[in-house]
Protein backbone atom coordinates (compact mmCIF):
# COMPACT_ATOMS: atom_id res chain seq x y z
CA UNK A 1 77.35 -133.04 -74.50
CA UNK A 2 75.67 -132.61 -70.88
CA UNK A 3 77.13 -131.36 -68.62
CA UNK A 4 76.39 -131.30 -65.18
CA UNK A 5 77.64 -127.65 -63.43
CA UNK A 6 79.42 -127.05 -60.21
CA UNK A 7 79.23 -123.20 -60.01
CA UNK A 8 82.08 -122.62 -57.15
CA UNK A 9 83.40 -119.30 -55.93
CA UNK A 10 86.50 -118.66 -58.41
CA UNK A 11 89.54 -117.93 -56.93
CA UNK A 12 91.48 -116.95 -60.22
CA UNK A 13 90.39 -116.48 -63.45
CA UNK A 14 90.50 -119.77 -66.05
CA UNK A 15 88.22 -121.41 -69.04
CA UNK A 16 85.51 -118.84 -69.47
CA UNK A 17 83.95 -120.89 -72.10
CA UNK A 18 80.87 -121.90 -71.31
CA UNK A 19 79.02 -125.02 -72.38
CA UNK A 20 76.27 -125.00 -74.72
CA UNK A 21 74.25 -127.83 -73.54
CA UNK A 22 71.86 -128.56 -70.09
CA UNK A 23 73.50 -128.13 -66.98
CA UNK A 24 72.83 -129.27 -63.27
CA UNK A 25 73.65 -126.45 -60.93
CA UNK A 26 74.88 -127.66 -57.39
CA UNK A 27 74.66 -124.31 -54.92
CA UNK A 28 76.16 -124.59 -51.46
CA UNK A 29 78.12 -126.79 -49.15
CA UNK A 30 77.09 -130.88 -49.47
CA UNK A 31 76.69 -130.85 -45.73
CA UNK A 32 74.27 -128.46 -45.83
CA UNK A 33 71.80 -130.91 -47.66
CA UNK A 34 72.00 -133.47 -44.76
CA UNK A 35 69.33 -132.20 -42.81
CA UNK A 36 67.19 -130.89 -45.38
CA UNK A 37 63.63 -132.54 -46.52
CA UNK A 38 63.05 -129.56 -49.20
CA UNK A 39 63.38 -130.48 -52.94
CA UNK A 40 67.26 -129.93 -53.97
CA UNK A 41 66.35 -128.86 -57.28
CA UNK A 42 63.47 -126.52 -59.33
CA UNK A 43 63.53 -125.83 -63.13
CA UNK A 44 64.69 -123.18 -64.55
CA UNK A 45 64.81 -121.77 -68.38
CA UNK A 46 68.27 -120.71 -69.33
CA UNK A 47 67.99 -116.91 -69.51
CA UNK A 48 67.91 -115.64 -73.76
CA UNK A 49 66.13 -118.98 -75.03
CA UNK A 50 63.13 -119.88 -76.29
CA UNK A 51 61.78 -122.56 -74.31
CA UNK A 52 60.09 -124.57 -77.26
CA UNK A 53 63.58 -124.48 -79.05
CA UNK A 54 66.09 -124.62 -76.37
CA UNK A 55 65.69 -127.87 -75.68
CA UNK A 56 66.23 -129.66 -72.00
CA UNK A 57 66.14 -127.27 -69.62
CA UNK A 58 68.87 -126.79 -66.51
CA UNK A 59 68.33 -127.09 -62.93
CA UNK A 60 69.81 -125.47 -59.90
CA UNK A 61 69.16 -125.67 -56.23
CA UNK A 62 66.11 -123.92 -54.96
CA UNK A 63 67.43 -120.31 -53.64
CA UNK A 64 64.82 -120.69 -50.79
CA UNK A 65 66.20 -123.84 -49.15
CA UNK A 66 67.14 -122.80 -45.77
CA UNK A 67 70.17 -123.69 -45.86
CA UNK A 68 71.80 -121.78 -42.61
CA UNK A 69 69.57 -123.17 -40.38
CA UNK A 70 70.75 -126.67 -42.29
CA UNK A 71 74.35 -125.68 -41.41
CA UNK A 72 73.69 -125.06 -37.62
CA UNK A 73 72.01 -128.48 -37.74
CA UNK A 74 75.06 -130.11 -39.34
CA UNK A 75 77.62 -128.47 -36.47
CA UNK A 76 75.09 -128.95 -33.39
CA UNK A 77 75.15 -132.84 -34.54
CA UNK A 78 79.21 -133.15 -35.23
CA UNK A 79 79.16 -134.76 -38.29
CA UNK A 80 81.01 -132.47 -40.14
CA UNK A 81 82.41 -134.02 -43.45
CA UNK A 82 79.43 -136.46 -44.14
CA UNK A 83 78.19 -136.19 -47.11
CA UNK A 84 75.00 -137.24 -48.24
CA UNK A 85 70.89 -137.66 -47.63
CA UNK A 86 70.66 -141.83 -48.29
CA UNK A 87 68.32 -143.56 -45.84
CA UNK A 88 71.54 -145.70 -45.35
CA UNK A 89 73.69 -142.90 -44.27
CA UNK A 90 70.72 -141.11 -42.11
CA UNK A 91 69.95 -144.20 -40.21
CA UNK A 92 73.75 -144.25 -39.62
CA UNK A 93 73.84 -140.72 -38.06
CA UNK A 94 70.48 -141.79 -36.10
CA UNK A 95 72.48 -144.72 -34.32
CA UNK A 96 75.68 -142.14 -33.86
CA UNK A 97 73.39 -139.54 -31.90
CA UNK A 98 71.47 -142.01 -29.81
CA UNK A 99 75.13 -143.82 -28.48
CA UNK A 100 77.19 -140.71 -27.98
CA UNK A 101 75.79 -139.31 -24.97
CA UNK A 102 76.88 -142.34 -23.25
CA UNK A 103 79.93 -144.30 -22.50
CA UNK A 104 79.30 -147.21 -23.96
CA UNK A 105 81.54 -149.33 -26.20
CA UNK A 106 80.92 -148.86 -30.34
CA UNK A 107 82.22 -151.46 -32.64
CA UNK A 108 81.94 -150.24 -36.24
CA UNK A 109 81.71 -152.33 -39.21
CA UNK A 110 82.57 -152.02 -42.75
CA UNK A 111 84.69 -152.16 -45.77
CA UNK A 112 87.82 -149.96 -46.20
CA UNK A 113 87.07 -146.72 -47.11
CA UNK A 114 83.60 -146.18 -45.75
CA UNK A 115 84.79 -143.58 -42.86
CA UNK A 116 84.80 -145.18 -39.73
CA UNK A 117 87.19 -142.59 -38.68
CA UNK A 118 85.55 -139.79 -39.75
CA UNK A 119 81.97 -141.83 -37.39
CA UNK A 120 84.34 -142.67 -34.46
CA UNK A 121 85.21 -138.56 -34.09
CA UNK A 122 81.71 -137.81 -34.51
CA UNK A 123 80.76 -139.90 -31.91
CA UNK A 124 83.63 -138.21 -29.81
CA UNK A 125 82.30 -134.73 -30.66
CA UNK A 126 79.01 -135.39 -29.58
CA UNK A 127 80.02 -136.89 -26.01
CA UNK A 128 80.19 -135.55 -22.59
CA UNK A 129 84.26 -136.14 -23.68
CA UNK A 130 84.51 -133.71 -26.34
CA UNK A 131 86.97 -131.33 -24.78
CA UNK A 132 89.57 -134.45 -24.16
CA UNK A 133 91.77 -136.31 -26.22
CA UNK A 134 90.78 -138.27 -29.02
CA UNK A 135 93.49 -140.75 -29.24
CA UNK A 136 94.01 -142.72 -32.67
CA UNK A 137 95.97 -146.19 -33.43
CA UNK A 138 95.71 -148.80 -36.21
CA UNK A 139 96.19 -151.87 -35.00
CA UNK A 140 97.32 -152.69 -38.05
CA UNK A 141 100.15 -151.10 -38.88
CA UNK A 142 102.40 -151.09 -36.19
CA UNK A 143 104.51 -154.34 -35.75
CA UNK A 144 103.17 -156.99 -33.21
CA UNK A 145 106.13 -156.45 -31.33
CA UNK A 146 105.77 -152.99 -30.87
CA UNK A 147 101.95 -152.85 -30.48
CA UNK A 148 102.02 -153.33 -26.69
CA UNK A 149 104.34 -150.90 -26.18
CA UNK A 150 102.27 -148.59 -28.37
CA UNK A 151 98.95 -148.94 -26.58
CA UNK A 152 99.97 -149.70 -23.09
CA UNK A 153 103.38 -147.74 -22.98
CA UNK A 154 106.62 -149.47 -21.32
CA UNK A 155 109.53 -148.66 -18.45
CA UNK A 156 113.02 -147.56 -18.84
CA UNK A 157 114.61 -150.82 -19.37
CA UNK A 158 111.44 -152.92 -20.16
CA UNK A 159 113.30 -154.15 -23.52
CA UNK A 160 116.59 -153.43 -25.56
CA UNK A 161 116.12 -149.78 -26.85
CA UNK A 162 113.48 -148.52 -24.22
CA UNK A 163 115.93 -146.10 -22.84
CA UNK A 164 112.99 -144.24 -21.60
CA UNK A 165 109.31 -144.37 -19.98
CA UNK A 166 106.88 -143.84 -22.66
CA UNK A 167 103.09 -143.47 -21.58
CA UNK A 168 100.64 -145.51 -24.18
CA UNK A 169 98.28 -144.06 -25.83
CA UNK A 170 95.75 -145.71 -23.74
CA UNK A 171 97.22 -143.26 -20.79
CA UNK A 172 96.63 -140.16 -23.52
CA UNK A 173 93.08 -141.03 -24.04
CA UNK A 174 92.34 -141.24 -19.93
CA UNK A 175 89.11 -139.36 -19.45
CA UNK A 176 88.81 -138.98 -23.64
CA UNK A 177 87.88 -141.80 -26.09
CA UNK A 178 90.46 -144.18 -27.63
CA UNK A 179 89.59 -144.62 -31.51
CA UNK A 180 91.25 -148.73 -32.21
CA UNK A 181 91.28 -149.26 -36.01
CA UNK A 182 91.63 -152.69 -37.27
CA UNK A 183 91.15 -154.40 -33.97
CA UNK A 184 90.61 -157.66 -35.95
CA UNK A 185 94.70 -157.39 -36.45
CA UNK A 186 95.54 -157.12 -32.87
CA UNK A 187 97.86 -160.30 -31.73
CA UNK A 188 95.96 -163.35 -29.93
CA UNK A 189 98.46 -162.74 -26.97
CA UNK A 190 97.25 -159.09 -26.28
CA UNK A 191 93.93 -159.36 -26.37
CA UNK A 192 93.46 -160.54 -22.91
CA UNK A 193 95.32 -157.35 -21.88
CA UNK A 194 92.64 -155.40 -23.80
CA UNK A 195 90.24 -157.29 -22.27
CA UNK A 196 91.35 -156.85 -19.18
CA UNK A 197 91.14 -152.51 -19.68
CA UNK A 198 86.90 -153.36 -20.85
CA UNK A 199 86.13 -155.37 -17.99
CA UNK A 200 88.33 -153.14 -14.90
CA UNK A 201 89.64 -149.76 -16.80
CA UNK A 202 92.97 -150.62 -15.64
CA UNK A 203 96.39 -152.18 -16.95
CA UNK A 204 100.29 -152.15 -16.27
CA UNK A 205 102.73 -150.71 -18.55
CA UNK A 206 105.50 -152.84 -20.08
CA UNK A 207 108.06 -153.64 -17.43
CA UNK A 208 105.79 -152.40 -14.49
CA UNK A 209 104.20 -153.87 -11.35
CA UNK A 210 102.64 -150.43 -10.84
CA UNK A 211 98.67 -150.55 -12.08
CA UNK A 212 97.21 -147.78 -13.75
CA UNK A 213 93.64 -146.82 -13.63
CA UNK A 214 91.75 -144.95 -16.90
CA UNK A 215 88.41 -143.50 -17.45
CA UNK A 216 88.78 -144.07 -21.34
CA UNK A 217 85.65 -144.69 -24.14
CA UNK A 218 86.67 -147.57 -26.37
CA UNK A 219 85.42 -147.02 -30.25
CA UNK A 220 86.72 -150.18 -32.29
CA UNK A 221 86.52 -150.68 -36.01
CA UNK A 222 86.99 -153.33 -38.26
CA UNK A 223 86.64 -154.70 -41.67
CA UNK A 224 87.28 -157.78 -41.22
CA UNK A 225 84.43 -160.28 -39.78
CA UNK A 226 85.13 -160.83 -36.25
CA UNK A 227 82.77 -164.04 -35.69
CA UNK A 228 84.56 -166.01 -38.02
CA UNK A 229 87.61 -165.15 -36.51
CA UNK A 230 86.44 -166.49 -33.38
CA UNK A 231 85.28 -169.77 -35.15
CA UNK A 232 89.17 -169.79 -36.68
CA UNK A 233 90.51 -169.24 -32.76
CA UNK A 234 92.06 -165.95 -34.36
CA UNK A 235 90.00 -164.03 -32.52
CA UNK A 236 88.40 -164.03 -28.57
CA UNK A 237 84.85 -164.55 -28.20
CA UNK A 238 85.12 -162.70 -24.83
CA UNK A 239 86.74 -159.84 -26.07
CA UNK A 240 84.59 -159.25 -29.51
CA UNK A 241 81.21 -159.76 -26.66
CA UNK A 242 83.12 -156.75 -24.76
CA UNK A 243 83.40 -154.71 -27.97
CA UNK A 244 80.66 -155.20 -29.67
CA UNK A 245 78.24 -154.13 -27.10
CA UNK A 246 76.56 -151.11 -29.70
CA UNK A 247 77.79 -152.44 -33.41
CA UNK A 248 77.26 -149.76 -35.95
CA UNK A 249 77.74 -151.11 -39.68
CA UNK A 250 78.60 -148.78 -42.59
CA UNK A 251 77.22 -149.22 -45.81
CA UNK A 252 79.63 -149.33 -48.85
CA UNK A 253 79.46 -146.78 -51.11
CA UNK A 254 77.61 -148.97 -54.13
CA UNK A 255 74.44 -149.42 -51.41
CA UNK A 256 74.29 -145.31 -51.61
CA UNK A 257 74.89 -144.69 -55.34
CA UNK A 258 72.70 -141.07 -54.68
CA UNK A 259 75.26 -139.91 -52.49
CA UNK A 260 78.08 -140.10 -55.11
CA UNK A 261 76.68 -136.80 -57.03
CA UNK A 262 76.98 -135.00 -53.66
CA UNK A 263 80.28 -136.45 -52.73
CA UNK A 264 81.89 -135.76 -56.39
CA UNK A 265 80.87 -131.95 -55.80
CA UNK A 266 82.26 -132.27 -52.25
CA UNK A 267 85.83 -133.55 -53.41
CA UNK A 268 86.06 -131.52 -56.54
CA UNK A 269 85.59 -128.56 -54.48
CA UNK A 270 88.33 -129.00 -51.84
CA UNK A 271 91.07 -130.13 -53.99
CA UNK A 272 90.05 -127.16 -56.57
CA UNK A 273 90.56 -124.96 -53.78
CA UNK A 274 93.36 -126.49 -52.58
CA UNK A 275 95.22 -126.56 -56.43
CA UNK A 276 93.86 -122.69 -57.13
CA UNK A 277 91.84 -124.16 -60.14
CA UNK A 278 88.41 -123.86 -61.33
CA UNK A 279 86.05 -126.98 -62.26
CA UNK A 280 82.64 -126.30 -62.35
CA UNK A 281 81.35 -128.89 -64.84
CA UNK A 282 81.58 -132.81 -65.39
CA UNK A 283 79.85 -134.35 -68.52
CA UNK A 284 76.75 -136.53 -67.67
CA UNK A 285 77.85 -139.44 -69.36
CA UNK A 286 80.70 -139.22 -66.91
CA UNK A 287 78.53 -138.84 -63.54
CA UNK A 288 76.64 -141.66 -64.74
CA UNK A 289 79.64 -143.35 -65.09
CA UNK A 290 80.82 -143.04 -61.22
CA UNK A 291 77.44 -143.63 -60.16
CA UNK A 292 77.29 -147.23 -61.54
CA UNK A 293 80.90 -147.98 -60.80
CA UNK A 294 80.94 -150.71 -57.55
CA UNK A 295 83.82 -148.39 -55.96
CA UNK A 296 85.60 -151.05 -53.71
CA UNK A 297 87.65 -148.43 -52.19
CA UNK A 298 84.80 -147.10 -51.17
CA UNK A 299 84.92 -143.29 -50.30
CA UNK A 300 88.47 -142.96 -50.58
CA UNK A 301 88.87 -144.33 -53.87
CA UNK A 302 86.56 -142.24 -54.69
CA UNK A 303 88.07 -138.72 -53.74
CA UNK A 304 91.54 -140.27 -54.52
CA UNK A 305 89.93 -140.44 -58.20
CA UNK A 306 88.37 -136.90 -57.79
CA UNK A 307 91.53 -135.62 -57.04
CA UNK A 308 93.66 -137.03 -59.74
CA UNK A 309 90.70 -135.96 -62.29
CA UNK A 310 91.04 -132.13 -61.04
CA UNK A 311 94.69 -132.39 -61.20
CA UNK A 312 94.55 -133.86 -65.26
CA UNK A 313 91.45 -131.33 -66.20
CA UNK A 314 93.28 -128.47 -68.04
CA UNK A 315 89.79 -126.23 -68.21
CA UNK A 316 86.63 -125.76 -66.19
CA UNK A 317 85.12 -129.49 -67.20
CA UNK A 318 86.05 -132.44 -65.10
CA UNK A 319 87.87 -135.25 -67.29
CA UNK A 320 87.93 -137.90 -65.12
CA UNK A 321 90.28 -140.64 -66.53
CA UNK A 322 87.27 -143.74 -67.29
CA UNK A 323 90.14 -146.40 -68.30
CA UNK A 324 90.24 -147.95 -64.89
CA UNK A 325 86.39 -147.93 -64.50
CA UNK A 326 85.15 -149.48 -67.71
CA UNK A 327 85.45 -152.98 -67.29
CA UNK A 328 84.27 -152.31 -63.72
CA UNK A 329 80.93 -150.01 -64.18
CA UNK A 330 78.75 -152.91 -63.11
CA UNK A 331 79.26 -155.13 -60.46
CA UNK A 332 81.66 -158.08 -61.04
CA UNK A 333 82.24 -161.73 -59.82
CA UNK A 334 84.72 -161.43 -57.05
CA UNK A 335 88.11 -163.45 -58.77
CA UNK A 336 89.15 -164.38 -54.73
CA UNK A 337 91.50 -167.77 -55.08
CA UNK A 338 89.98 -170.56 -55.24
CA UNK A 339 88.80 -172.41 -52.39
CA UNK A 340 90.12 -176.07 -51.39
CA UNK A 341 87.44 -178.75 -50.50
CA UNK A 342 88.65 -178.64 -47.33
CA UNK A 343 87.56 -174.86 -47.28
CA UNK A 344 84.43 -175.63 -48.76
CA UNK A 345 83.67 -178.39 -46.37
CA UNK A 346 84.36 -176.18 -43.53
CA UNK A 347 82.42 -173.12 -44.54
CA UNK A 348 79.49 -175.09 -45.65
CA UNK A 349 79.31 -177.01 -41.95
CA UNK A 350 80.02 -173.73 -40.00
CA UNK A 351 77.15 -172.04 -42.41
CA UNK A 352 74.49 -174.99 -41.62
CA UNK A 353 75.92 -175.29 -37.63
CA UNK A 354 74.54 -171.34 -37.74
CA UNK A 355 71.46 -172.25 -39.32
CA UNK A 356 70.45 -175.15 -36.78
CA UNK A 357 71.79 -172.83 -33.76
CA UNK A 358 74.50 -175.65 -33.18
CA UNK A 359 72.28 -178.10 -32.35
CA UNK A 360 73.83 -181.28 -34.03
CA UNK A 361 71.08 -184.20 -33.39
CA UNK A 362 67.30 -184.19 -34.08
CA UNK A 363 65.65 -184.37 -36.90
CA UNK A 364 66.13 -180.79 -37.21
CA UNK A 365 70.04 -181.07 -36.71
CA UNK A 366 72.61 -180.61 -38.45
CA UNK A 367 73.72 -183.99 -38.93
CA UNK A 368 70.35 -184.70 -40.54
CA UNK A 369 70.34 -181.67 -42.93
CA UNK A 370 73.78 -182.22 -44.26
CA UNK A 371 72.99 -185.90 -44.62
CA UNK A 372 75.63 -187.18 -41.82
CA UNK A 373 75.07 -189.75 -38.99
CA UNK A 374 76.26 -187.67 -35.51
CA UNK A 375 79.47 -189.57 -34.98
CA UNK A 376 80.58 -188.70 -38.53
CA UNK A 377 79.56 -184.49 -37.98
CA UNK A 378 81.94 -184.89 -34.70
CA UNK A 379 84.78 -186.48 -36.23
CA UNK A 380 84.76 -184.11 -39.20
CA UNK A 381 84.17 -181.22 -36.76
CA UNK A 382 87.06 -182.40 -34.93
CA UNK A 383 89.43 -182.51 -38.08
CA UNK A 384 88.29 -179.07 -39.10
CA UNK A 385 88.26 -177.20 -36.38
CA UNK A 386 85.32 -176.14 -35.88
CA UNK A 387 84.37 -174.73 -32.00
CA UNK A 388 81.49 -173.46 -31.17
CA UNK A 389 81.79 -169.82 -30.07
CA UNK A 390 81.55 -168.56 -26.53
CA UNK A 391 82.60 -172.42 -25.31
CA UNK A 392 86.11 -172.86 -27.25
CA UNK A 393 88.93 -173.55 -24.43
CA UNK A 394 92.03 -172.29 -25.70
CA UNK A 395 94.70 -174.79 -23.99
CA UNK A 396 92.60 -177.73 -24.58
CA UNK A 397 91.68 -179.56 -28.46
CA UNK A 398 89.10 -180.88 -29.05
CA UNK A 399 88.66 -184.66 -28.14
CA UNK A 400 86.78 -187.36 -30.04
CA UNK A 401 83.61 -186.58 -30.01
CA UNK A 402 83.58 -184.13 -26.98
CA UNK A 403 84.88 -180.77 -26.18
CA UNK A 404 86.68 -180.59 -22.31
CA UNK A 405 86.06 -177.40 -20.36
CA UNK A 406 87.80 -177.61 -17.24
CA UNK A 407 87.40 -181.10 -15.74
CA UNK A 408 84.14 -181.26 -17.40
CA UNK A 409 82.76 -182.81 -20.64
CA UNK A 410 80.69 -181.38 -23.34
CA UNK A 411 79.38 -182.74 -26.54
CA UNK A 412 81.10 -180.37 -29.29
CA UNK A 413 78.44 -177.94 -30.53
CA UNK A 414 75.49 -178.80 -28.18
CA UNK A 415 74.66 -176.73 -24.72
CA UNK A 416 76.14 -178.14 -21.79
């Protein structure tokens, strides 16, 4: 069987067999390979073997990669912990290093998983605001009712149980950056607060007159997508225009499949360490395996895997446990519920509304591509829902046929 090797620095003696068959040697710390454009690997002939016999040959990282100079590269940029050399992942650390110098709002984008954590403290690390706080909250999980509270801090006596002042963690952040996970789960009643600390850097706490002023960086992230949020009124256009003023989107990890080889060595190493064991080998067949598995967890579920493998491998070979992964190694049909018409209907009008710019009439409309006289479109617009975003009014419905901003009237969907 092939295997592919991980020769780390043992910290206790173990399995000293040794497999038989071709190895892929993997020298040196993952993050060292970020910045490097040399070749990762050169042949070499397994020493006492005859090379017509022997068979494939292994391979192991070129010795003369320079590989400190790589390092200093890695810790001068602050992304420590990224691991990898796709195009997708380097064009991600371009967009970190050209935004950090500044103070501008990030939004970041992407599944679960994908280490938008892990980007928002880079892009802390590599700002004028590195020495300050870096002040975390999910949005998430903590309970709407205690969110406020959390993020803006209250009085003594603001509620039942605040039998003290507590400063927010928007006050801990002041002159530092403010990392908000999940800000697609944030309550429709505090976002105008939120907004409020974009636009003027300033808010009350919870029970107070008094207004404090903060010199915070915002870094948002989100998996969810924000724009039909807005469409759904879950979400305000204002404040997503506020956030998303430099959007960064993450790849998953099945758009960077030659990362996971890098990121398998990576894991296996720390949590080896970590347990006192030593795993320097996984099969091929394996590696191949995780490489063409869709990994909707992303880069958690992937380490969370890596770790439970090193904890169930009893000698220096990786076993990771397939079960889970075999009916999943390609790509699947996503088994969401299904949709009612009324679903369908609405995502296929919002999708063609896009399309046409929200321009209803014309001959380039969208009445006339999905087949509908105008009056019709409004009417079922009306029934659904469906605002056009950046001119919903949220006190007001929509009327028959027209949209009421203020004391004036606008046809639903069409520029004033």
């Amino acid at each position: 069987m092939a295997l592919v090797s991980f020769p780390f620095l043992h910290v206790h003696g173990g399995d000293s067999r040794a497999s038989s068959g071709p190895t892929l040697k993997l020298k040196g710390d993952p993050k060292q390979w970020l910045a490097s454009n040399d070749p990762l690997f050169t042949e070499e002939i397994p020493p006492n073997s005859d090379p017509e016999t022997s068979g494939p040959t292994s391979i192991s990282i070129n010795e003369n990669l320079h590989l400190d100079l790589d390092e200093e590269v890695g810790k001068e940029a602050g992304f420590e912990g990224m691991v990898g050399q796709s195009s997708a992942l380097r064009q991600v650390l371009r967009l970190i290093q050209t935004v950090a110098t500044g103070d501008s709002t990030v939004l970041l984008l992407g599944e679960t998983g994908t280490g938008k954590e892990l980007i928002a403290r880079a892009i802390h690390n590599r700002s004028r605001r590195k020495e300050r706080n870096f002040v975390k909250l999910n949005c998430a999980a903590i309970p709407t009712g205690l969110l406020e509270s959390e993020l803006f801090g209250h009085e003594r006596g603001a509620f039942t149980g605040a039998i003290a002042q507590k400063v927010g963690r928007l006050e801990c952040a002041d002159r530092g950056s403010l990392f908000l996970d999940e800000i697609g789960d944030i309550p429709l009643e505090l976002q105008p607060k939120l907004l409020r600390v974009l636009q003027e850097r300033e808010f009350e706490r919870l029970g107070s007159t008094r207004t404090v002023k903060v010199d915070v960086r915002i870094v948002a992230a989100t998996h969810r997508n924000l724009e039909e949020m807005i469409i759904e009124k879950q979400f305000r256009s204002d404040l997503y225009y506020r956030l998303n003023v430099f959007p960064i989107t993450i790849p998953p990890l099945r758009e960077r499949p030659g990362d996971i080889p890098q990121l398998v060595r990576h894991f296996v190493q720390h949590a080896a360490r970590r347990m006192n064991k030593v795993i320097d080998a996984i099969s091929c067949e394996t590696m191949d395996a995780l490489t063409q598995y869709p990994w909707p967890g992303n880069i958690r579920e992937l380490e969370n895997v890596i770790e439970r493998a090193v904890i169930l491998s009893p000698g220096l070979v990786l076993r990771v446990p397939m079960r889970d992964l075999h009916t999943r190694i390609t790509p699947t049909h996503n088994h969401e519920r299904s949709q009612t018409l009324e679903e369908v209907e609405r995502k296929h009008i919002v999708t063609t509304l896009k399309e046409t710019r929200w321009v209803l009439s014309g001959p380039r409309g969208a009445a006339t591509r999905l087949g509908l006289n105008r009056a019709t479109l409004y009417f079922r617009m009306k029934k659904l829902g469906i605002v056009r975003p950046g001119t919903e009014s949220w006190n007001h419905g929509i009327t028959a046929g027209t949209k009421r901003v203020g004391h004036s009237e606008t046809l639903a969907g069409e520029m004033p």
